[in-house]
Protein backbone atom coordinates (compact mmCIF):
# COMPACT_ATOMS: atom_id res chain seq x y z
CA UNK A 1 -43.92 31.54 111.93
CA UNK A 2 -46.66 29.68 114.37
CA UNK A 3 -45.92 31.78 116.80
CA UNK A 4 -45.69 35.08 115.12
CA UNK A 5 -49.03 34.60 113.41
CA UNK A 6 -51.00 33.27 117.33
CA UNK A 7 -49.43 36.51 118.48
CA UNK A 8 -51.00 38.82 115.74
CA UNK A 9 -54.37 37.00 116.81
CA UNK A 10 -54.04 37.62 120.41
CA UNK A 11 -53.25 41.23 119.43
CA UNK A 12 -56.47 41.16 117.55
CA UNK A 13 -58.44 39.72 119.99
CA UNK A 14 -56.89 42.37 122.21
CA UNK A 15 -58.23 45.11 119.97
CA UNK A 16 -61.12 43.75 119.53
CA UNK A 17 -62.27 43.24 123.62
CA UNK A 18 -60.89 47.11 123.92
CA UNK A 19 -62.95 48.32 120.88
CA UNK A 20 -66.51 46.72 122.42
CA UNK A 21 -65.93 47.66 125.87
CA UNK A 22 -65.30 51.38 124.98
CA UNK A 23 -67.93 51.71 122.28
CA UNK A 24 -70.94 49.40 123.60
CA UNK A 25 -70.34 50.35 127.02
CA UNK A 26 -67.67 53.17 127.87
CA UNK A 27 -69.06 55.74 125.31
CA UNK A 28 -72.83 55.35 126.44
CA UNK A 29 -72.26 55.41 129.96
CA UNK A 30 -69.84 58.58 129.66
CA UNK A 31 -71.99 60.72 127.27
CA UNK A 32 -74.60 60.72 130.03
CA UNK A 33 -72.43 61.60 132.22
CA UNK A 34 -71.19 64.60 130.26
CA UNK A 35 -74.47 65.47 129.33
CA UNK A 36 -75.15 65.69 133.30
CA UNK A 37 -72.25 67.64 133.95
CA UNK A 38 -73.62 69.92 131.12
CA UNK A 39 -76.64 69.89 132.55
CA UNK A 40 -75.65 71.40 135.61
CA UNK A 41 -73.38 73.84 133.91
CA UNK A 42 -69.82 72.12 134.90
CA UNK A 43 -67.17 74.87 134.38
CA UNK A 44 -64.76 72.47 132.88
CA UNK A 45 -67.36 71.27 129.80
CA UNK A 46 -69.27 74.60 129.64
CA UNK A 47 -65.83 77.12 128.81
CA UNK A 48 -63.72 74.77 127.26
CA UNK A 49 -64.27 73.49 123.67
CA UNK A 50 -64.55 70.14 122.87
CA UNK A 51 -63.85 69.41 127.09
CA UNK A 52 -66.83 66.51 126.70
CA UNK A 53 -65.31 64.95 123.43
CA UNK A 54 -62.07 64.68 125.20
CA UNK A 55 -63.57 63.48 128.27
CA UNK A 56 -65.73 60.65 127.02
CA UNK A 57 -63.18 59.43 124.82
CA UNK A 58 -60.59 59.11 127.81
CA UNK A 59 -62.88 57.48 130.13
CA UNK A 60 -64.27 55.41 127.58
CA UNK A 61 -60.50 53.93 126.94
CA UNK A 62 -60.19 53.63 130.70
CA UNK A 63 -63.24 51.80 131.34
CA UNK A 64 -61.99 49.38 127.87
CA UNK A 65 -58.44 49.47 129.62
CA UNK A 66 -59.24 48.70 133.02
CA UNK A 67 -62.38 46.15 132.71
CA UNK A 68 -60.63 42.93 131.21
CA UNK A 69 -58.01 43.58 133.63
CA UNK A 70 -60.25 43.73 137.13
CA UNK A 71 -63.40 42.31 135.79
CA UNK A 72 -62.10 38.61 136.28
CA UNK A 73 -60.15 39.60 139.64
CA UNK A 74 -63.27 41.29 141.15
CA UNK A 75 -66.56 39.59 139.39
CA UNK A 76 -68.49 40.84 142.30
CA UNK A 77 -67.68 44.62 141.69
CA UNK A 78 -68.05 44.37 138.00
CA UNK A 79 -70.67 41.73 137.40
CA UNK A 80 -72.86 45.03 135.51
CA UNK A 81 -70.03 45.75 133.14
CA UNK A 82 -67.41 42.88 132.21
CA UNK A 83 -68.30 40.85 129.40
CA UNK A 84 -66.29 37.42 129.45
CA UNK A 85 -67.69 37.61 125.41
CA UNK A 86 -65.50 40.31 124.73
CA UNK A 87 -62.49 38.62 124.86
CA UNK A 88 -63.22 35.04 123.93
CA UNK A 89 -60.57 34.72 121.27
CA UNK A 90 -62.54 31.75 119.67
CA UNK A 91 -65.23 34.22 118.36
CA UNK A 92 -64.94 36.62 115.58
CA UNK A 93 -65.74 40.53 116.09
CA UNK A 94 -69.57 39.82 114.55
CA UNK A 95 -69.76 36.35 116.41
CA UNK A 96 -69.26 38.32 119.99
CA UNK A 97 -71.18 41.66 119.35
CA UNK A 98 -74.69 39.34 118.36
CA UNK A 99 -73.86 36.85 121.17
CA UNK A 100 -73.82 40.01 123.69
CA UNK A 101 -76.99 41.65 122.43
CA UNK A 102 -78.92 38.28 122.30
CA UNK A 103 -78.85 38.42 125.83
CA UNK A 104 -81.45 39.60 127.70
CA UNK A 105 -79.23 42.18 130.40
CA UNK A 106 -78.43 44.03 127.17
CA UNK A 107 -81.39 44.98 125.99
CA UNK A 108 -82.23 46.10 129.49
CA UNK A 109 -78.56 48.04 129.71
CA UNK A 110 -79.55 49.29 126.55
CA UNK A 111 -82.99 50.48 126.51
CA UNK A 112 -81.86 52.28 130.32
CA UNK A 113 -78.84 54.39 128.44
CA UNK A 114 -81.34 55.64 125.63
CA UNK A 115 -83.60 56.59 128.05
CA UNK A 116 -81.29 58.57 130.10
CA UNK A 117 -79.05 59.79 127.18
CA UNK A 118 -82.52 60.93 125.76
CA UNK A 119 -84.07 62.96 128.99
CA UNK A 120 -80.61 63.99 129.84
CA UNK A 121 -80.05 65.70 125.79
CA UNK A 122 -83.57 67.29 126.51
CA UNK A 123 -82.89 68.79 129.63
CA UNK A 124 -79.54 70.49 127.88
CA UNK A 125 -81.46 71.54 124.92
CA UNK A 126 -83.79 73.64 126.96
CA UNK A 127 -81.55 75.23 128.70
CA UNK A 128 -79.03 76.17 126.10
């Protein structure tokens, strides 16, 4: 019974570090990136409908897939993007989303991704 109930935390926990890493930093990241490739009139997000939904949500559970796993391996290649917060299983979901924005590289990574989701969605607006 111990044992069933540690593994529905891990699971949680699991969940959890894959639901912040794709929404605080895979969806961000990747919407400017679409928004550049509409920028430049990319064939593949210009003719096909909903091509930059689908490609920011893939990405975005890439980057959440893939982060955990090689952020600890490689901490020199990913020191910008894994969070060690993210999967501390000894904080709840609220506990590790107000640790991560009360420090001060996220409200740097942060204020840089609404600047350039904000000249990027001006600069497709005018074209369009």
């Amino acid at each position: 019974m111990i044992a069933l109930a540690a593994s529905r935390l891990a699971n949680r926990n699991r969940l959890e570090c894959l639901a912040l890493y794709a929404l605080l930093q895979g969806v961000p990241f990747y919407s400017g990136i679409a928004l550049m490739m509409m920028l430049i009139n990319a064939s593949e997000f210009a003719d096909q409908r909903y091509g930059a939904a689908i490609f920011i949500a893939m990405t975005s559970t890439l980057h959440a897939l893939v982060n955990p796993w090689l952020g600890p391996k490689f901490p020199h290649f990913f020191r910008h993007s894994h969070e060690p917060l993210f999967a501390d299983p000894a904080l709840s979901f609220t506990e590790k989303v107000s640790r991560w924005l009360a420090q001060p590289k996220t409200a740097l990574q942060l204020l840089t991704n609404l600047l350039l989701l904000s000249i990027l969605a001006v600069g497709v607006a005018s074209i369009r």
